[in-house]
N, C-alpha and C. Protein backbone atom coordinates (compact mmCIF):
# COMPACT_ATOMS: atom_id res chain seq x y z
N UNK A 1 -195.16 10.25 50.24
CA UNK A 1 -195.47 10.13 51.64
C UNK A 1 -197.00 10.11 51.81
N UNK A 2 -197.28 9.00 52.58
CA UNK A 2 -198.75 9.03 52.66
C UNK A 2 -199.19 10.06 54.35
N UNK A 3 -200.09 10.60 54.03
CA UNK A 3 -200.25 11.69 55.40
C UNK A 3 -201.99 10.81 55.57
N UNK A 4 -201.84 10.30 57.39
CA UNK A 4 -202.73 9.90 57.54
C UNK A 4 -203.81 10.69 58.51
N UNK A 5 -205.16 10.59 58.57
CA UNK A 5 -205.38 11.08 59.36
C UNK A 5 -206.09 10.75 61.13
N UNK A 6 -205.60 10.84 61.72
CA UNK A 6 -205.59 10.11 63.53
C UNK A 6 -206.78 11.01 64.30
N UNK A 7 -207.74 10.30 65.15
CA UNK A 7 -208.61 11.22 65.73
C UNK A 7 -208.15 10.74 67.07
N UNK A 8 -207.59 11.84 67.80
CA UNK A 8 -207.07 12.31 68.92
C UNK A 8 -208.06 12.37 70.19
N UNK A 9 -207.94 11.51 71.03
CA UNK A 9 -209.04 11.37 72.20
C UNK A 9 -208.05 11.77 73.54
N UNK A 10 -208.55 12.48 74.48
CA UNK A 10 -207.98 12.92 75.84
C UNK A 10 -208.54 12.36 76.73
N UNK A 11 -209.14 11.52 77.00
CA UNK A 11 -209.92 11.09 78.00
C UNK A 11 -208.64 10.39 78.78
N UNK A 12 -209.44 9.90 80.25
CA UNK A 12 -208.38 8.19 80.90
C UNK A 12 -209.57 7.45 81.03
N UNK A 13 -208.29 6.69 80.17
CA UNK A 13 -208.93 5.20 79.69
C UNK A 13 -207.67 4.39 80.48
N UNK A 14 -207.97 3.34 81.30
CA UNK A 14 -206.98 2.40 82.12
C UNK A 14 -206.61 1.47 81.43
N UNK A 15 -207.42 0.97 80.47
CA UNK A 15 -206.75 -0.10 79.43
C UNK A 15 -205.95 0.49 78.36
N UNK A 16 -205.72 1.08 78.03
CA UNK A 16 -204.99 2.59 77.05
C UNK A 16 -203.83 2.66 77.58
N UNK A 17 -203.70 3.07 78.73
CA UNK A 17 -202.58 3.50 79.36
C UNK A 17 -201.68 2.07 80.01
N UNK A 18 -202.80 1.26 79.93
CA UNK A 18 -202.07 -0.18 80.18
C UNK A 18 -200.95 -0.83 79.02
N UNK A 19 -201.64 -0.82 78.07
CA UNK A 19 -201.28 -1.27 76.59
C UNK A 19 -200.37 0.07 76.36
N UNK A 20 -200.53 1.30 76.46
CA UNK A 20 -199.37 2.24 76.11
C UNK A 20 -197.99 1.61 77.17
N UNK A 21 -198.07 1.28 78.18
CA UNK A 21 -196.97 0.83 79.17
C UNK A 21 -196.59 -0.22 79.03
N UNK A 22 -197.09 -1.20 77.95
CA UNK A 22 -196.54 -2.39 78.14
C UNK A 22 -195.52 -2.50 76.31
N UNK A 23 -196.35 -0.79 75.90
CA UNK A 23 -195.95 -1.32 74.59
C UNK A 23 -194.69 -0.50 74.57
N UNK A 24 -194.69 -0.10 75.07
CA UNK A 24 -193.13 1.31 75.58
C UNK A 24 -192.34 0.84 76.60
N UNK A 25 -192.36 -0.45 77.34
CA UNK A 25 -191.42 -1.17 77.63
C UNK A 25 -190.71 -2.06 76.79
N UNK A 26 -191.95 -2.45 76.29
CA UNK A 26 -191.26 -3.79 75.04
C UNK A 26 -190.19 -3.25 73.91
N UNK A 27 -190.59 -2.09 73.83
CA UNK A 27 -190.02 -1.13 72.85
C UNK A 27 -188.49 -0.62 73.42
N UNK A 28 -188.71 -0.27 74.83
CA UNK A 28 -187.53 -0.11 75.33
C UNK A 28 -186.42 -1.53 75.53
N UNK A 29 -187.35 -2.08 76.27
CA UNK A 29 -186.61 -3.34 75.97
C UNK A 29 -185.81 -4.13 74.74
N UNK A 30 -186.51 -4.02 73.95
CA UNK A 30 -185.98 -4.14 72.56
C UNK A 30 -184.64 -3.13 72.01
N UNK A 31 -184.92 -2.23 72.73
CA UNK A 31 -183.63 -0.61 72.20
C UNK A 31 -182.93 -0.81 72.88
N UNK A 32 -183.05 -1.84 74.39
CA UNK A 32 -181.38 -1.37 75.25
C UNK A 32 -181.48 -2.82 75.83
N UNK A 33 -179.71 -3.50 75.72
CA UNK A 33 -179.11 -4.69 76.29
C UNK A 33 -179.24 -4.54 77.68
N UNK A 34 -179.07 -3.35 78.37
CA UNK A 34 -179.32 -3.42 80.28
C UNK A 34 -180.98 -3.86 80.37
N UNK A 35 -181.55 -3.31 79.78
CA UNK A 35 -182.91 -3.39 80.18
C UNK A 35 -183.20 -4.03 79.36
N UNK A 36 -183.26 -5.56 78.71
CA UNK A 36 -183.25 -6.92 78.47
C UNK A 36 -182.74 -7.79 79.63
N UNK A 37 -181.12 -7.56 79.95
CA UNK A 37 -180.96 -7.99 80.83
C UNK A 37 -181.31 -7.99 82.28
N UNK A 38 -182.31 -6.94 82.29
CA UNK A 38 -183.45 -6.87 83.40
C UNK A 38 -184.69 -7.42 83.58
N UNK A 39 -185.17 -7.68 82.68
CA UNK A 39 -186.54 -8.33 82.63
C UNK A 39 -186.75 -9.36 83.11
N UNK A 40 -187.40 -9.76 83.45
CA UNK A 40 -187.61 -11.23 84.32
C UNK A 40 -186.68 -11.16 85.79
N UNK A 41 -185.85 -10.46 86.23
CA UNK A 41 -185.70 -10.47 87.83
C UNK A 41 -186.46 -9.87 88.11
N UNK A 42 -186.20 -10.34 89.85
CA UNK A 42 -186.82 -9.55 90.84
C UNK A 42 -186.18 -8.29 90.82
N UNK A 43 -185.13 -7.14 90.24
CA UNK A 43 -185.08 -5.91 90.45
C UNK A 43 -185.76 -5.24 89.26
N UNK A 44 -186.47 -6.00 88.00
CA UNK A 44 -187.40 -5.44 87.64
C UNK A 44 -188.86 -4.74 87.66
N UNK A 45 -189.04 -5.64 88.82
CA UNK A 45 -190.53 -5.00 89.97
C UNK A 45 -190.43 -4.17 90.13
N UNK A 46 -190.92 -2.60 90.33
CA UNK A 46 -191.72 -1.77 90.97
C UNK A 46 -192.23 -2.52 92.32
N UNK A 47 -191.44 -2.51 93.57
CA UNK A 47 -191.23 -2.78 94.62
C UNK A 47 -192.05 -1.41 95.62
N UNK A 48 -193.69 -1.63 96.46
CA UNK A 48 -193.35 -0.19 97.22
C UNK A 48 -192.25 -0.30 98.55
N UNK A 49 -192.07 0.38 98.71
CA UNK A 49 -191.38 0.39 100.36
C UNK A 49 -191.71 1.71 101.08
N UNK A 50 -192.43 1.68 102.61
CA UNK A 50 -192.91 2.76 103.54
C UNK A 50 -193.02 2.57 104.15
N UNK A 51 -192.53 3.37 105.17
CA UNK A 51 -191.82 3.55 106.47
C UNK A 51 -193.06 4.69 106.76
N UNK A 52 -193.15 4.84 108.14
CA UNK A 52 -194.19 5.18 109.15
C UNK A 52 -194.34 4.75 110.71
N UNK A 53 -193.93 6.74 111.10
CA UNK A 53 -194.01 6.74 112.35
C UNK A 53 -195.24 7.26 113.32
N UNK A 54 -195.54 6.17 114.21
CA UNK A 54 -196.86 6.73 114.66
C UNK A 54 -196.43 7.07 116.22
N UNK A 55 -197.17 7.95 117.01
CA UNK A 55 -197.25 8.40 117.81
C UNK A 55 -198.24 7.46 119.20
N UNK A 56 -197.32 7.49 120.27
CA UNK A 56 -197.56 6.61 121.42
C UNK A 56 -199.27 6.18 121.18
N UNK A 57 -200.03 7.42 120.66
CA UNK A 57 -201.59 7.23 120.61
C UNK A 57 -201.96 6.29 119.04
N UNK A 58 -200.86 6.35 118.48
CA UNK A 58 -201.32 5.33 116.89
C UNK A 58 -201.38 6.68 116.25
N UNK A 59 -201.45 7.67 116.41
CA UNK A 59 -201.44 8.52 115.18
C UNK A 59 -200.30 9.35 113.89
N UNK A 60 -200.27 9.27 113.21
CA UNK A 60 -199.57 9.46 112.01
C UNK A 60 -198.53 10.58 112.39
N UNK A 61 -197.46 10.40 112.87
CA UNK A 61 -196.26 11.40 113.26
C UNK A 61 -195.15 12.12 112.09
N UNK A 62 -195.62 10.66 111.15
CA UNK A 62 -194.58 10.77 109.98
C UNK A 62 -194.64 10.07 108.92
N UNK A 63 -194.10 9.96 107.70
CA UNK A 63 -194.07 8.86 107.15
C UNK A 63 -193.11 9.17 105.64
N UNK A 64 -192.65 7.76 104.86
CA UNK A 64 -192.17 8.01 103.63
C UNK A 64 -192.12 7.09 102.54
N UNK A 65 -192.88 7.35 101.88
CA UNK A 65 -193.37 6.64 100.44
C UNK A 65 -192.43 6.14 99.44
N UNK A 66 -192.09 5.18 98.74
CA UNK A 66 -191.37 5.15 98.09
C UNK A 66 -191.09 4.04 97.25
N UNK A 67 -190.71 3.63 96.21
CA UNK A 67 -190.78 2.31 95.61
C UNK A 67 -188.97 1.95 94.98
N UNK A 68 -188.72 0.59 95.04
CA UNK A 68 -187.27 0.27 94.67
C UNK A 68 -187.56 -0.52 93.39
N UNK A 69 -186.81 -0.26 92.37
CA UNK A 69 -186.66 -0.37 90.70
C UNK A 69 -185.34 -0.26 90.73
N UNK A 70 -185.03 -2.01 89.85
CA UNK A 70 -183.33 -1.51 89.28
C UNK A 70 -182.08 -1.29 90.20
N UNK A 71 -182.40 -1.61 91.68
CA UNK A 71 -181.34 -1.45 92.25
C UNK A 71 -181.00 0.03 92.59
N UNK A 72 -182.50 0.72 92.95
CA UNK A 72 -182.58 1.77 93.28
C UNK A 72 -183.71 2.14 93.84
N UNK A 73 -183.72 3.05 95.11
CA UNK A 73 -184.22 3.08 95.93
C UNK A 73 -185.19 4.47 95.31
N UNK A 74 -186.43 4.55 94.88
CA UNK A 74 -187.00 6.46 94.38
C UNK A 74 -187.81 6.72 95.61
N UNK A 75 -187.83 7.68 96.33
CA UNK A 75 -188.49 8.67 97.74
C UNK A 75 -189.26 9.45 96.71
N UNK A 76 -190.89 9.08 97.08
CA UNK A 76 -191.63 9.88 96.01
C UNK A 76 -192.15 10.91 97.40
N UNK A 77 -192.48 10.74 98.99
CA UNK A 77 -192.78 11.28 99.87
C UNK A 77 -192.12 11.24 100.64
N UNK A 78 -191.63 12.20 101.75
CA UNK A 78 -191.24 12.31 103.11
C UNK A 78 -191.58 13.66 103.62
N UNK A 79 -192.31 12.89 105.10
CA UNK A 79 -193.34 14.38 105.39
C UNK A 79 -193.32 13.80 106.90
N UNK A 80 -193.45 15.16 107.57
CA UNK A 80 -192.80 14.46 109.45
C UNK A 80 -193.67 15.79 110.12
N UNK A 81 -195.02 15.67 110.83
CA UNK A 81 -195.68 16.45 111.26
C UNK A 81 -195.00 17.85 111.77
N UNK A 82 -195.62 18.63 112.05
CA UNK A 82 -194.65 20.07 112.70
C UNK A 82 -194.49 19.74 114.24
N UNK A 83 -195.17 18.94 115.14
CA UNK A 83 -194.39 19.43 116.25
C UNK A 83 -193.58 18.41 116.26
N UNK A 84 -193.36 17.83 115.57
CA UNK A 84 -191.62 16.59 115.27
C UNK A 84 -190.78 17.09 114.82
N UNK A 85 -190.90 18.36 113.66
CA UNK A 85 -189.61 18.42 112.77
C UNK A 85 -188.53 19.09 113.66
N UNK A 86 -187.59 18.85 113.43
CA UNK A 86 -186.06 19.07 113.79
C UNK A 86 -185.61 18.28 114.81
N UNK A 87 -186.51 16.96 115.30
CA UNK A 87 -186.37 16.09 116.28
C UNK A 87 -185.63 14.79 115.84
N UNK A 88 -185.23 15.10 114.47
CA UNK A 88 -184.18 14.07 114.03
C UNK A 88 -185.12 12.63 113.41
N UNK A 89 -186.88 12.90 113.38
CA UNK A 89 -187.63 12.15 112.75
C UNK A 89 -187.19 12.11 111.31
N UNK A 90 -187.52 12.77 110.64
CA UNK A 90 -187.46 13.13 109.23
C UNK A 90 -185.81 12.20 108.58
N UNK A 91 -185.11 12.35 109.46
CA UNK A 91 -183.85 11.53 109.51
C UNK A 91 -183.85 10.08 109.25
N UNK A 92 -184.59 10.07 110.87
CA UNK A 92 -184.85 8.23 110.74
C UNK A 92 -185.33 7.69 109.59
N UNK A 93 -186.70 7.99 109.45
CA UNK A 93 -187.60 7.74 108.64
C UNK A 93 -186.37 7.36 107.35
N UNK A 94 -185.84 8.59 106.90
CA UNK A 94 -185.13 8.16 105.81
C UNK A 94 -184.15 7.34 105.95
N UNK A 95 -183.34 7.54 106.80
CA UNK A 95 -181.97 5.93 106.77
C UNK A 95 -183.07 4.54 107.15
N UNK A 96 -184.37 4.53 107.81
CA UNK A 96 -184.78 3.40 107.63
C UNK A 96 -185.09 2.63 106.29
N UNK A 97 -185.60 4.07 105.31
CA UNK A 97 -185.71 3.17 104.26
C UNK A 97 -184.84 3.03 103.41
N UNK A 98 -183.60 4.14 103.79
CA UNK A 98 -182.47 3.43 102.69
C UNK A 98 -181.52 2.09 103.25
N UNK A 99 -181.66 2.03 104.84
CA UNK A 99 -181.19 0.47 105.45
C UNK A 99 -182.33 -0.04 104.36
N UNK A 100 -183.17 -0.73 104.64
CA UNK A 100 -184.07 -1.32 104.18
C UNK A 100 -183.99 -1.64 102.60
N UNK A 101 -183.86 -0.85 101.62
CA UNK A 101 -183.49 -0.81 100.41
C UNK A 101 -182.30 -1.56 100.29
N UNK A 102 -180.83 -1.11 100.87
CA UNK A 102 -180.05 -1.64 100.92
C UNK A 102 -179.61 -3.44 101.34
N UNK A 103 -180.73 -3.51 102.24
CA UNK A 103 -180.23 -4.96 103.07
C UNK A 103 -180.94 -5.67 102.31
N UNK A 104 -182.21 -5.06 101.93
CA UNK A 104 -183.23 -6.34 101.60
C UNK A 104 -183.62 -6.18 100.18
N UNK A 105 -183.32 -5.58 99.48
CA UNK A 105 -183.85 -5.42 98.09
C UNK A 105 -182.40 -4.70 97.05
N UNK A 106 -181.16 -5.05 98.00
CA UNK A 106 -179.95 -4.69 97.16
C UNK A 106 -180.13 -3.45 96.41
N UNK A 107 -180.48 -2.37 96.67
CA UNK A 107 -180.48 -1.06 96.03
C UNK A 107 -178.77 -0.67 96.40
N UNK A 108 -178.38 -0.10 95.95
CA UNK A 108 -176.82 0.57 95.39
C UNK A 108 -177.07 2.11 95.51
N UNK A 109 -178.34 2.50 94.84
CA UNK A 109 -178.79 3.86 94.94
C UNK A 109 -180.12 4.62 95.26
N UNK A 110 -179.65 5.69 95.83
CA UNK A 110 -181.50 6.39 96.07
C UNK A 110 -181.62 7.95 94.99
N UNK A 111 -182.73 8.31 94.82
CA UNK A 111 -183.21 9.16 94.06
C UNK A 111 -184.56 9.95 94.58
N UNK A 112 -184.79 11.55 94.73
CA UNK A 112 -186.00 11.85 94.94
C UNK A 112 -186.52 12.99 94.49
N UNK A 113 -187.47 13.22 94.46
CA UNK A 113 -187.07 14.84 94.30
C UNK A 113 -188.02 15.91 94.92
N UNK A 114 -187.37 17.22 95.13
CA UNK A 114 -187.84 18.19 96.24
C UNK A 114 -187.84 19.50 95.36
N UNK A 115 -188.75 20.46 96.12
CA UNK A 115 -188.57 21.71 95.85
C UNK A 115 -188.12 22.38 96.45
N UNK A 116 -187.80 23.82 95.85
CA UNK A 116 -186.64 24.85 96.39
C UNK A 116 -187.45 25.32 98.42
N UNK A 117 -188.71 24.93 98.73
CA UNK A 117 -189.18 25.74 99.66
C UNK A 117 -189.57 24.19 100.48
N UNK A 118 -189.12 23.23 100.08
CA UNK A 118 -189.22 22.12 100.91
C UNK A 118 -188.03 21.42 101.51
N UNK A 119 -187.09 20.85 101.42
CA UNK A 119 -186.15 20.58 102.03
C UNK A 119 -184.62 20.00 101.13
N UNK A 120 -184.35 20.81 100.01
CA UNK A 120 -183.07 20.53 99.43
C UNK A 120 -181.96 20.58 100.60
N UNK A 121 -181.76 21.37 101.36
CA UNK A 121 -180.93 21.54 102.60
C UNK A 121 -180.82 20.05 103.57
N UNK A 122 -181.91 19.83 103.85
CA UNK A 122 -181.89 18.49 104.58
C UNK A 122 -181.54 17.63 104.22
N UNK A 123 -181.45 17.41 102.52
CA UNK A 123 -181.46 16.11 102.04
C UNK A 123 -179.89 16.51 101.57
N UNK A 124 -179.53 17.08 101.22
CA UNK A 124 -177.72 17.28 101.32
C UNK A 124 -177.08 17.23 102.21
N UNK A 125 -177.88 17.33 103.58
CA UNK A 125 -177.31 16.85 104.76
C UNK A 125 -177.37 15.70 105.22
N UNK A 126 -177.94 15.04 104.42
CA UNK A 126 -178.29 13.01 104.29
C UNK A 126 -177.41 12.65 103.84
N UNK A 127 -176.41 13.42 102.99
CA UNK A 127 -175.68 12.60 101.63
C UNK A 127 -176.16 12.81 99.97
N UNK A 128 -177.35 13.19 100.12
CA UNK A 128 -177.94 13.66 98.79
C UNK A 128 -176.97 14.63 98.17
N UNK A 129 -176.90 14.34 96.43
CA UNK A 129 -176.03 15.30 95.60
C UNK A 129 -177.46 15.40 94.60
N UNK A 130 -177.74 17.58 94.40
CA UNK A 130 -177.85 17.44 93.71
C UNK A 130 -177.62 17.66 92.05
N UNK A 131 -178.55 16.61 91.14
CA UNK A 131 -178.23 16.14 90.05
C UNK A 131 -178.48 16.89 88.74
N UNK A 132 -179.82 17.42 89.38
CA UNK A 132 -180.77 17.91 88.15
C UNK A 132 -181.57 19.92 88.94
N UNK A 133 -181.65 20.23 88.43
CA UNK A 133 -182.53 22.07 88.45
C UNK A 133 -183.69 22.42 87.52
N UNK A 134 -184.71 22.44 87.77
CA UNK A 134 -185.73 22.78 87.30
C UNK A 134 -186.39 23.81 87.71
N UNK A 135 -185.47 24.90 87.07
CA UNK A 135 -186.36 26.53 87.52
C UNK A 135 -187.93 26.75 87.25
N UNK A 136 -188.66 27.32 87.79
CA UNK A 136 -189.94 27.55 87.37
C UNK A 136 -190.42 26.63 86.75
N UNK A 137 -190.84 25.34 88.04
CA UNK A 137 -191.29 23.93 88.10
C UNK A 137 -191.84 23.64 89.41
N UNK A 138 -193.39 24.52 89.63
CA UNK A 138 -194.28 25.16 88.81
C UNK A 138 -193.38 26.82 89.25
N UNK A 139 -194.30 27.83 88.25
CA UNK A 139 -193.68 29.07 88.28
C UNK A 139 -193.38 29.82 89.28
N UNK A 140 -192.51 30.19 89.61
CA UNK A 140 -191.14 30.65 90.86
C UNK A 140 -190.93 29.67 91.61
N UNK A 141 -191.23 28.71 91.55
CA UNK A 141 -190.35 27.54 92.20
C UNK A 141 -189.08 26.53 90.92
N UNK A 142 -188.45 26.16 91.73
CA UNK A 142 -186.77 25.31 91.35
C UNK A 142 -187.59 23.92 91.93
N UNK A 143 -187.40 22.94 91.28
CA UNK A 143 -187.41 21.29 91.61
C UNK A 143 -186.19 21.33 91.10
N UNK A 144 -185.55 20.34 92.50
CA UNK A 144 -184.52 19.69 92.37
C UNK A 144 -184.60 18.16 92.25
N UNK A 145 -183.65 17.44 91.40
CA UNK A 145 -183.95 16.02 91.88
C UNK A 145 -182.27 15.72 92.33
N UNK A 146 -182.77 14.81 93.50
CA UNK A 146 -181.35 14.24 94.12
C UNK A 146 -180.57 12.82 93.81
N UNK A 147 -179.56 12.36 93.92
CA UNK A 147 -179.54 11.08 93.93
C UNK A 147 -178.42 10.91 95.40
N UNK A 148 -178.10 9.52 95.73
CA UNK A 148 -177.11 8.74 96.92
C UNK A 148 -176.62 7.88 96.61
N UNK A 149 -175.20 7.21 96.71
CA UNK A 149 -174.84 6.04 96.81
C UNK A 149 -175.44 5.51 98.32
N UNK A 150 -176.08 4.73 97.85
CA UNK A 150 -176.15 3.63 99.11
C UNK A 150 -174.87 2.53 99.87
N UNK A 151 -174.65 3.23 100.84
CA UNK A 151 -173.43 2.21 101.20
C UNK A 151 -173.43 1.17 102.49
């Protein structure tokens, strides 16, 4: 066995991380028949999609971040100012973007994920199941991640 030796750099470098992502798709691609048979459509994009509610004056009431991959809808944000919440904003916001996912970019499913002191409750009251538990993620907090059939 030959033992080589590698000098280990930590920096960000954008071309690095470019070439690491293109070379760990190809790689994946190469390891799995679904994700061959993905490449080259349009549900292979990294799609964003965000929704945003502003207030009679234009100002930022609400909003929710999120990008569709694969026929799936991922909620990386949803955040609805305090004197809105429980006004059924936080709601909209989200069935707009899972209509939206659904009609126009054929998503089937959504995915997001929350912590134990942010709103797992709300989002099981959407339809969210959750999937995954991550105790002490960061320490004394639970991340949950959720998923939905889109119907």
């Amino acid at each position: 066995m030959v033992c080589r030796m590698f000098r280990i750099e930590t920096e960000v470098d954008k071309d690095r991380r470019a070439l690491l992502r293109a070379r760990l798709r190809d790689t994946n691609t190469a390891a799995s028949p679904v994700l061959a048979a993905l490449r080259g459509t349009p549900a292979a994009r990294e799609t964003p999609l965000h929704v945003w509610a502003l207030d009679d004056a234009g100002a930022l009431s609400g909003g929710l971040v999120a990008h569709t991959w694969a026929g799936w809808l991922h909620i990386t944000h949803l955040w609805v100012d305090a004197p809105h919440r429980g006004t059924g904003l936080g709601t909209r916001l989200l069935t707009d973007a899972e209509n939206l996912a659904r009609t126009t970019r054929a998503c089937t499913h959504a995915r997001l994920e929350t912590w134990d002191f942010q709103a797992p409750a709300f989002y099981r009251k959407q339809g969210y199941e959750i999937v995954c538990e991550i105790p002490d993620y960061p320490p004394g907090v639970t991340e949950y991640t959720l998923t939905k059939r889109l119907r």
